[in-house]
C-alpha atoms as a PDB file:
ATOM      1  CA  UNK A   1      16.064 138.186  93.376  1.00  0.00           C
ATOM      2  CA  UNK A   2      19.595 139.402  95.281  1.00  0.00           C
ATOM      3  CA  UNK A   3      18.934 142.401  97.237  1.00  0.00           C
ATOM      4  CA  UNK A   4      21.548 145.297  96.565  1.00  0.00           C
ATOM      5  CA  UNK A   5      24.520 145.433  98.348  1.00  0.00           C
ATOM      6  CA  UNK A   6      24.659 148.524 101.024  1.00  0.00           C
ATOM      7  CA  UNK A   7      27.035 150.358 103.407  1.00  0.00           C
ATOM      8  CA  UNK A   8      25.595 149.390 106.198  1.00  0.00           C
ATOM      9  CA  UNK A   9      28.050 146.885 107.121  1.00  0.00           C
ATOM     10  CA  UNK A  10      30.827 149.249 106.307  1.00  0.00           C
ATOM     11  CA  UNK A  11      29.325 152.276 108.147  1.00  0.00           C
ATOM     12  CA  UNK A  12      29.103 150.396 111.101  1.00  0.00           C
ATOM     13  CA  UNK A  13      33.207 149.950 111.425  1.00  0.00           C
ATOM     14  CA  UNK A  14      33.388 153.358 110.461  1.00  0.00           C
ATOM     15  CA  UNK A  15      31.403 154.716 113.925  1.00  0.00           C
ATOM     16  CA  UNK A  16      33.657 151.948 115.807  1.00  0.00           C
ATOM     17  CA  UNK A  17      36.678 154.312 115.571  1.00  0.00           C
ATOM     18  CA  UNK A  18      37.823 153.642 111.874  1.00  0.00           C
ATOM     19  CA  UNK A  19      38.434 156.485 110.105  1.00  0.00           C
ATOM     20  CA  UNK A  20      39.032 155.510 106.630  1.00  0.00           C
ATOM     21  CA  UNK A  21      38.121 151.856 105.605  1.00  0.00           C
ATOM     22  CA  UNK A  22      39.584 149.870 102.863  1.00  0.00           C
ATOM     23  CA  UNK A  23      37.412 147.650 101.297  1.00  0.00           C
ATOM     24  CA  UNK A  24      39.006 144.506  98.847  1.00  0.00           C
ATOM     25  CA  UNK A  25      37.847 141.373  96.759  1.00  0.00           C
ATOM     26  CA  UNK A  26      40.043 139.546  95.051  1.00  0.00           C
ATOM     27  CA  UNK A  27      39.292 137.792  91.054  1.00  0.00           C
ATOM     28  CA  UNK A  28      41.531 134.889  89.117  1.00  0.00           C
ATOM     29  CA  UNK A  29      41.804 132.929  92.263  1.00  0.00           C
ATOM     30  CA  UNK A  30      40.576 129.285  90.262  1.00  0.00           C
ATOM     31  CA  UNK A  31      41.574 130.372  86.773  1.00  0.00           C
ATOM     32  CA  UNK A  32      44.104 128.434  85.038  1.00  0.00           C
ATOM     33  CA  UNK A  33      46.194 130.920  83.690  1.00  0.00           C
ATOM     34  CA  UNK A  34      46.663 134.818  84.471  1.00  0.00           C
ATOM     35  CA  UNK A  35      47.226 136.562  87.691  1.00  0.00           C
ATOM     36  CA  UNK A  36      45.318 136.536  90.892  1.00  0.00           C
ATOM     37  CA  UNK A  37      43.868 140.220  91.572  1.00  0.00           C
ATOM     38  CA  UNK A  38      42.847 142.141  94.320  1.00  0.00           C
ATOM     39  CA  UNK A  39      40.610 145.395  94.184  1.00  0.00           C
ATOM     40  CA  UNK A  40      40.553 147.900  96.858  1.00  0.00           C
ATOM     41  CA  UNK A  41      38.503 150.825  97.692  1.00  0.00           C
ATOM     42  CA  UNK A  42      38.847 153.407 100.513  1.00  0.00           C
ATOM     43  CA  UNK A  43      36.077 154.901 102.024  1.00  0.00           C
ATOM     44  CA  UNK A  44      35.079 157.153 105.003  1.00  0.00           C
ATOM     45  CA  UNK A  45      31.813 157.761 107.140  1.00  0.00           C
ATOM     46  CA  UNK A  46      30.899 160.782 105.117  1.00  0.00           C
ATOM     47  CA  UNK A  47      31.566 158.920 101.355  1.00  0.00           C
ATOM     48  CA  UNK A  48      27.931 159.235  99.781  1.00  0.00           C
ATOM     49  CA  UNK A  49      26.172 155.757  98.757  1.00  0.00           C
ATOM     50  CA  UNK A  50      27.563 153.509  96.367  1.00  0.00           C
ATOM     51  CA  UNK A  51      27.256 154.347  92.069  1.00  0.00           C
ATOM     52  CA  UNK A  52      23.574 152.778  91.557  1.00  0.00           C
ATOM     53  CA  UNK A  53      24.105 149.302  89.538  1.00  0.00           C
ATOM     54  CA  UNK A  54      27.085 148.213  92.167  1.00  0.00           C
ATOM     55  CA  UNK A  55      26.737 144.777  92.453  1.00  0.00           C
ATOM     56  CA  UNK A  56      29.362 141.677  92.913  1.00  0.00           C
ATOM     57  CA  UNK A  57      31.000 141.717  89.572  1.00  0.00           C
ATOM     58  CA  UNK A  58      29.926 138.235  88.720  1.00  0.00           C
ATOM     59  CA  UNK A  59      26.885 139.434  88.506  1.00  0.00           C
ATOM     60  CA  UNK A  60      26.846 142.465  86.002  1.00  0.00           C
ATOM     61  CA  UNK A  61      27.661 141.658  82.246  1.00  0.00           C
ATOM     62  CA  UNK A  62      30.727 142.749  80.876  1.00  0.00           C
ATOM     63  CA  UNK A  63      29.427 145.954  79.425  1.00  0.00           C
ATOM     64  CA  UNK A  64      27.726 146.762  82.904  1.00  0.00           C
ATOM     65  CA  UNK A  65      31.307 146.614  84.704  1.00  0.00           C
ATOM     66  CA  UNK A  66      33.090 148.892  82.071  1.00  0.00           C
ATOM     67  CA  UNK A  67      30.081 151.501  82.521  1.00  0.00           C
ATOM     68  CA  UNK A  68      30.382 151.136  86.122  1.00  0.00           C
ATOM     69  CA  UNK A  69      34.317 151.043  87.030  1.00  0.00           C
ATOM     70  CA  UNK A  70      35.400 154.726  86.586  1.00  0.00           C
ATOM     71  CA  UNK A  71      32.056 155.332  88.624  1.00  0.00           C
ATOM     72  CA  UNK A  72      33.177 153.644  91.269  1.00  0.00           C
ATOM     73  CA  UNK A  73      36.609 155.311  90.544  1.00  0.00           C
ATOM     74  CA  UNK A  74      35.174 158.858  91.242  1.00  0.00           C
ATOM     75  CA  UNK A  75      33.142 157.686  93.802  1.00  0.00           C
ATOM     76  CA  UNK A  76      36.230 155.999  96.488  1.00  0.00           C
ATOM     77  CA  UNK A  77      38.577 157.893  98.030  1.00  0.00           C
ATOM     78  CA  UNK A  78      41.426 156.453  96.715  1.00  0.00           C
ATOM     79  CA  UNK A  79      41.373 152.920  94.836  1.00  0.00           C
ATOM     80  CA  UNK A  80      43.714 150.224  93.645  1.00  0.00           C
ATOM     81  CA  UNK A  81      44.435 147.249  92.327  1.00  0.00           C
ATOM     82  CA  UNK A  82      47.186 144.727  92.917  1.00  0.00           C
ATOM     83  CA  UNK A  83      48.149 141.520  91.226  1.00  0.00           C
ATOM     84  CA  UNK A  84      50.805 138.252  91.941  1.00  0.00           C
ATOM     85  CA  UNK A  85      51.726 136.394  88.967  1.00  0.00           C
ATOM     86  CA  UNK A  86      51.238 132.542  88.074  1.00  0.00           C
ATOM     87  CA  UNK A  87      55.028 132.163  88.668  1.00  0.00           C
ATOM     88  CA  UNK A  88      54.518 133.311  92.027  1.00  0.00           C
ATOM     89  CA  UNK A  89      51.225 131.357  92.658  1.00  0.00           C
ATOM     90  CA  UNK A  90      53.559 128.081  91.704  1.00  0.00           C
ATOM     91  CA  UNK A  91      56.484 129.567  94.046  1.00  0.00           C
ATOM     92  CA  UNK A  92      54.461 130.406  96.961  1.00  0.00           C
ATOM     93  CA  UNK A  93      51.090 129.280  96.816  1.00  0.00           C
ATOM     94  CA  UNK A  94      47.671 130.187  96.113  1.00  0.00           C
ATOM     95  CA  UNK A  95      47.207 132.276  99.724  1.00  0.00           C
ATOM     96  CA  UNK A  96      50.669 133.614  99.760  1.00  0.00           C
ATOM     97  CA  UNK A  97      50.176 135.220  96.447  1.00  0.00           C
ATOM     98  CA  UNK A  98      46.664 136.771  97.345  1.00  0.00           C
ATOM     99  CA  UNK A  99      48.706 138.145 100.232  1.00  0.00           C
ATOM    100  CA  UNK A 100      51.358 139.918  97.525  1.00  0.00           C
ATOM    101  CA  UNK A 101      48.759 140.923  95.771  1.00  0.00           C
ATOM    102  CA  UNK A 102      46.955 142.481  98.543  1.00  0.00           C
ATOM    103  CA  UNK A 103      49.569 144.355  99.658  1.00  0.00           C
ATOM    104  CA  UNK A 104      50.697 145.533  96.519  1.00  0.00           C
ATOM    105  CA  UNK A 105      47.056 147.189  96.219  1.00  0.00           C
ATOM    106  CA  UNK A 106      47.482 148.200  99.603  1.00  0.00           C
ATOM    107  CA  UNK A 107      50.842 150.220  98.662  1.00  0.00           C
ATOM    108  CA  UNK A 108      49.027 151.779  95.816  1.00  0.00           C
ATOM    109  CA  UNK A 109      46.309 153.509  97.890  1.00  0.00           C
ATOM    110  CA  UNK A 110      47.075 157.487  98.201  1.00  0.00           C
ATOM    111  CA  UNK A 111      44.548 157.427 101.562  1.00  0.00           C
ATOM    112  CA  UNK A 112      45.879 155.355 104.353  1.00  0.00           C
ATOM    113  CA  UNK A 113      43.408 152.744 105.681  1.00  0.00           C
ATOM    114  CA  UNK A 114      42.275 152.512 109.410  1.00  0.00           C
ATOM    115  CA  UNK A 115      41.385 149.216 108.395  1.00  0.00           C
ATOM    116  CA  UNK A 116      40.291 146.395 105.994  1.00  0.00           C
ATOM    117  CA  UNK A 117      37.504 144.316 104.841  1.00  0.00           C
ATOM    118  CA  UNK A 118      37.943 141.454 103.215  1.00  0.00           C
ATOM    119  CA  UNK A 119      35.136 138.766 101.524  1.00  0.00           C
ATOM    120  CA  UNK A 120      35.512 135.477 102.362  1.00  0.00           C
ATOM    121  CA  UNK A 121      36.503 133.926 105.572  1.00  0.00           C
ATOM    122  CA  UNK A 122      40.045 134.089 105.840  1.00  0.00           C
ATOM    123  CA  UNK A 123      42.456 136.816 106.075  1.00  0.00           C
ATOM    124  CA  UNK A 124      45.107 136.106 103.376  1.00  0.00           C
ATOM    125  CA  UNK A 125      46.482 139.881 103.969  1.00  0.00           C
ATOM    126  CA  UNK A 126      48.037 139.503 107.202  1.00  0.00           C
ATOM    127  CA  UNK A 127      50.843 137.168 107.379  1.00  0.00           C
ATOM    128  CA  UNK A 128      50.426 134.054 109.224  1.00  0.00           C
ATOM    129  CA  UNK A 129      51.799 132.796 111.745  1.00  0.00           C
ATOM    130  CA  UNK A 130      52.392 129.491 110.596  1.00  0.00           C
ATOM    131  CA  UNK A 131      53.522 129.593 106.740  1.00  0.00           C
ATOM    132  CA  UNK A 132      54.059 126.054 106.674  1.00  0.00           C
ATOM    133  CA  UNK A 133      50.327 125.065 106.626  1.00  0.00           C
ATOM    134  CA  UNK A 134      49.490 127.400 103.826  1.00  0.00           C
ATOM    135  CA  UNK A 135      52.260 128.010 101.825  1.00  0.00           C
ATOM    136  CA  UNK A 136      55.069 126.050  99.645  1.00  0.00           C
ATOM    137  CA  UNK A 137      57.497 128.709 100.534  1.00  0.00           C
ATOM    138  CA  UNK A 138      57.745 132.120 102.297  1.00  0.00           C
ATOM    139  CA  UNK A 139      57.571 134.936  99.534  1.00  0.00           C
ATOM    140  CA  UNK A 140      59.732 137.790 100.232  1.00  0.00           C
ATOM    141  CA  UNK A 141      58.203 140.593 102.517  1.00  0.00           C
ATOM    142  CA  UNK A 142      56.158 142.797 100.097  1.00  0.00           C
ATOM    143  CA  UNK A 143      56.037 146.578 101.108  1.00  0.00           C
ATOM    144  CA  UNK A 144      52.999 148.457 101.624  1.00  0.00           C
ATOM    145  CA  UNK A 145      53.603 151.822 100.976  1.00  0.00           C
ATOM    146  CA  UNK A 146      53.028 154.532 103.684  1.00  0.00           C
ATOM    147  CA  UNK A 147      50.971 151.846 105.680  1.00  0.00           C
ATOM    148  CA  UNK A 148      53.993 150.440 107.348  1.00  0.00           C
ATOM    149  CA  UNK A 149      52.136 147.303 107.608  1.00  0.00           C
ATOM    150  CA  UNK A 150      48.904 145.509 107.199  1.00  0.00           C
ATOM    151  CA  UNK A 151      45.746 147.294 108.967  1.00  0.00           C
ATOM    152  CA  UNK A 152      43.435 145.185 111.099  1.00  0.00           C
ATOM    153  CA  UNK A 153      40.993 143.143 108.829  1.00  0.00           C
ATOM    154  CA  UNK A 154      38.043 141.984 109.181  1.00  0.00           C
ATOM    155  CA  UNK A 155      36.576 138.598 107.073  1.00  0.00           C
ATOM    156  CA  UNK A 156      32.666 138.946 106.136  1.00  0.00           C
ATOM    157  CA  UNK A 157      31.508 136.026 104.045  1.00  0.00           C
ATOM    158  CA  UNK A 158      29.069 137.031 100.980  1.00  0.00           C
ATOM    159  CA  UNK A 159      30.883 140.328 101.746  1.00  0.00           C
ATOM    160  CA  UNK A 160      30.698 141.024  98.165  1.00  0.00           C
ATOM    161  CA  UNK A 161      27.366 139.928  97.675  1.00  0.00           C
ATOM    162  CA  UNK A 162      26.095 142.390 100.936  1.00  0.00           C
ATOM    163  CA  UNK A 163      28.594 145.199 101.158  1.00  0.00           C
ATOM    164  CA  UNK A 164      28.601 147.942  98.415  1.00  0.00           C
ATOM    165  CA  UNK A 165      32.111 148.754  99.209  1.00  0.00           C
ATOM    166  CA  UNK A 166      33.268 145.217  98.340  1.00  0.00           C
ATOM    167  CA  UNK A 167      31.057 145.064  95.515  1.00  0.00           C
ATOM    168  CA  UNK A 168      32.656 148.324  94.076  1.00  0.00           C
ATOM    169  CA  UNK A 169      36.207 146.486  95.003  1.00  0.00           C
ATOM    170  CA  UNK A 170      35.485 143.919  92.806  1.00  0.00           C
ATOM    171  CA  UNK A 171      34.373 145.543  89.919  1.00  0.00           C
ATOM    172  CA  UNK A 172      37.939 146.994  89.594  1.00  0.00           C
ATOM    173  CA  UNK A 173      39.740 144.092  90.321  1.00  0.00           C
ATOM    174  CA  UNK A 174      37.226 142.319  87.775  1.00  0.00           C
ATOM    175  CA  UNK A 175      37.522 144.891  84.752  1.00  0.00           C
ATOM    176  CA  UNK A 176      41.174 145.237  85.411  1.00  0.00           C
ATOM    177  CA  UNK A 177      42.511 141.356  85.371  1.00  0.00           C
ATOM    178  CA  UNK A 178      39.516 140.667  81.975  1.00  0.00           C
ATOM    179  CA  UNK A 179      41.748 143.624  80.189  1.00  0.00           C
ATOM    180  CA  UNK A 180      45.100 142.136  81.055  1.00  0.00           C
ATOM    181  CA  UNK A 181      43.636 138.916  79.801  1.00  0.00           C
ATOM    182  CA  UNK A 182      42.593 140.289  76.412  1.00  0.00           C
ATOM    183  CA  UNK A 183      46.092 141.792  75.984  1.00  0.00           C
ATOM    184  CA  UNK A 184      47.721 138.377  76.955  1.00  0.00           C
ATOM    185  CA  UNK A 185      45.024 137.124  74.381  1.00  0.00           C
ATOM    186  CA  UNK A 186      46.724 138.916  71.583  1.00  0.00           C
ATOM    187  CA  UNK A 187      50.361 137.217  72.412  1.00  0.00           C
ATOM    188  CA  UNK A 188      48.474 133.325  73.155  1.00  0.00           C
ATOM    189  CA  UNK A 189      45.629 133.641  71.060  1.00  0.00           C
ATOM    190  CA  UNK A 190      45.250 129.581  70.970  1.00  0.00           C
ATOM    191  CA  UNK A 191      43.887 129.867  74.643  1.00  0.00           C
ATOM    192  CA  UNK A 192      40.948 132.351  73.658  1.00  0.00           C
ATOM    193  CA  UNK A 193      41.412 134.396  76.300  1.00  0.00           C
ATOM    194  CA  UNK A 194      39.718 137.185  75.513  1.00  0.00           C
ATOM    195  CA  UNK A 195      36.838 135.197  76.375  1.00  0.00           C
ATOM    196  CA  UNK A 196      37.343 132.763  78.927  1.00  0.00           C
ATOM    197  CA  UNK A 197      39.659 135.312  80.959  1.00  0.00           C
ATOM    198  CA  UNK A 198      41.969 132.327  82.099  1.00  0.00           C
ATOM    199  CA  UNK A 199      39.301 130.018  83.049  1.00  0.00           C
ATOM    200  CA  UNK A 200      38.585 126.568  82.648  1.00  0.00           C
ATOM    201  CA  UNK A 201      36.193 126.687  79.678  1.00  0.00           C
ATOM    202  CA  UNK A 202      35.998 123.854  77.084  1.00  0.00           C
ATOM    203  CA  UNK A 203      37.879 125.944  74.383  1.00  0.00           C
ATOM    204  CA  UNK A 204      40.606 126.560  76.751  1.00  0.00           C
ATOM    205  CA  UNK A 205      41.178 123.338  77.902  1.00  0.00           C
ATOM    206  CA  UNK A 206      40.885 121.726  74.495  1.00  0.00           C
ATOM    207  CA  UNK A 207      43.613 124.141  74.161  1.00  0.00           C
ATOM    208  CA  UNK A 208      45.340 123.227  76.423  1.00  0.00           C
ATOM    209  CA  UNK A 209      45.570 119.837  75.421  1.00  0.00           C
ATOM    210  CA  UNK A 210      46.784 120.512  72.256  1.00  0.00           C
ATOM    211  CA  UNK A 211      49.197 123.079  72.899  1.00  0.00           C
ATOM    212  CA  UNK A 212      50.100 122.260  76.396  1.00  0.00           C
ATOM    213  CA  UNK A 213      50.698 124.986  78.687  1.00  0.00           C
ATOM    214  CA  UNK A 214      52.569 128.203  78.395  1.00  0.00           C
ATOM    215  CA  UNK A 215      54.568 130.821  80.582  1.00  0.00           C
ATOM    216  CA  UNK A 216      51.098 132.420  81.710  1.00  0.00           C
ATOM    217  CA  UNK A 217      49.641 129.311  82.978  1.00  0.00           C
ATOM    218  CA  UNK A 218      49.977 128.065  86.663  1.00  0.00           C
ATOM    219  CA  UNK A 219      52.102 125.187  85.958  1.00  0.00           C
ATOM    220  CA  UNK A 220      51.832 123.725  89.479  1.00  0.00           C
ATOM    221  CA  UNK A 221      48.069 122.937  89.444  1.00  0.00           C
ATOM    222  CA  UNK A 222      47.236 119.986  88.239  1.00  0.00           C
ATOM    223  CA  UNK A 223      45.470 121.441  84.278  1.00  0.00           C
ATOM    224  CA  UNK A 224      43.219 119.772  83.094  1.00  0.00           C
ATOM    225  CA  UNK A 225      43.932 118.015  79.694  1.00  0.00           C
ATOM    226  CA  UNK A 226      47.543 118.447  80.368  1.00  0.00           C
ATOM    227  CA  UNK A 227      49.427 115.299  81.431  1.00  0.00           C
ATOM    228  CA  UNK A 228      51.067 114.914  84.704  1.00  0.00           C
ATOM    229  CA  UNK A 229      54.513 114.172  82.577  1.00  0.00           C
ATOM    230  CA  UNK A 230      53.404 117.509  80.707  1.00  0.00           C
END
């Protein structure tokens, strides 16, 4: 049984001299089609604890999520959520475009951040210092509001899974990228996204070998059931 994610974690940066802490997850990273997403949320030493039922969004039901996000809303500081397109994940690459879309949540944010936490192990918001072994191609410097530029970040692995503030993060990144899915649904209802959100379930590849793929899809990955001519 997972134990609930905490701010203990986050706390802890915020008594080492951070003042207001922006927490982020990204969603869409593997999908097939749709955007890559980042949710952020800013918080300080005296934000109270987390909206009970925060959890890593993979691990509430859709229902749960929707209950939870404007929760979690109320409950941050400020929040945002920032996405880079499937024509810029084939331009740029997969890290390059969590990057854009990092910083475009980063620009949104009305509270400045200190600082930022980020689950995985990698910091994909910074910019590297060698492109070449992550990227296709530089994408264009991406502004980031009144920040000026990226915050130092910190990388916590299971981040999501053990830090409420992450969790939270990814609830809004999660409830926002499944509603642009649905609406994409409507225009490419073939791919049944409504309900495989862009990823590789049976009905969407079976799909996508029958209709091959279409403007929303990131053509540069190698699709299943789509041929390499295709």
């Amino acid at each position: 049984m997972s134990t609930a994610p905490t701010l203990r974690f986050e706390r802890a940066l915020l008594r080492d001299g951070v003042v207001h802490l922006a927490c982020a997850d990204e969603v869409g990273r593997g999908a097939l089609s749709g955007p890559v997403t980042i949710g952020m949320v800013v918080i300080s030493a005296q934000t109270r604890t987390a909206p009970q039922g925060v959890r890593d969004s993979k691990l509430l039901t859709p229902e749960a999520r929707e209950r939870l996000a404007p929760k979690v809303r109320r409950w941050a500081l400020s929040h945002a959520v920032g996405h880079a397109s499937p024509a810029e994940i084939d331009s740029y690459g997969i890290i390059a475009a969590l990057r854009l879309a990092g910083r475009r949540a980063l620009a949104q944010l009305s509270v400045v951040p200190d600082a930022v936490l980020l689950d995985g192990n990698h910091d994909y918001l910074s910019a590297p210092v060698q492109d070449a072994l992550f990227e296709m191609a530089a994408p264009p410097a991406e502004p980031v509001g009144g920040i000026g530029s990226v915050p130092p970040v910190t990388t916590m692995i299971k981040a999501d899974m053990k830090c409420a503030g992450v969790a939270a993060a990814s609830i809004l990144a999660k409830t926002t990228r499944d509603a642009l899915m649905s609406q994409l649904h409507e225009e490419f209802p073939a791919y049944l996204w409504a309900e495989n959100k862009g990823y590789s379930a049976p009905a969407h590849i079976a799909a996508l070998a029958e209709h091959g793929p279409c403007v929303h899809h990131r053509r540069s990955w190698s699709l299943p059931g789509v041929s390499v001519a295709g």
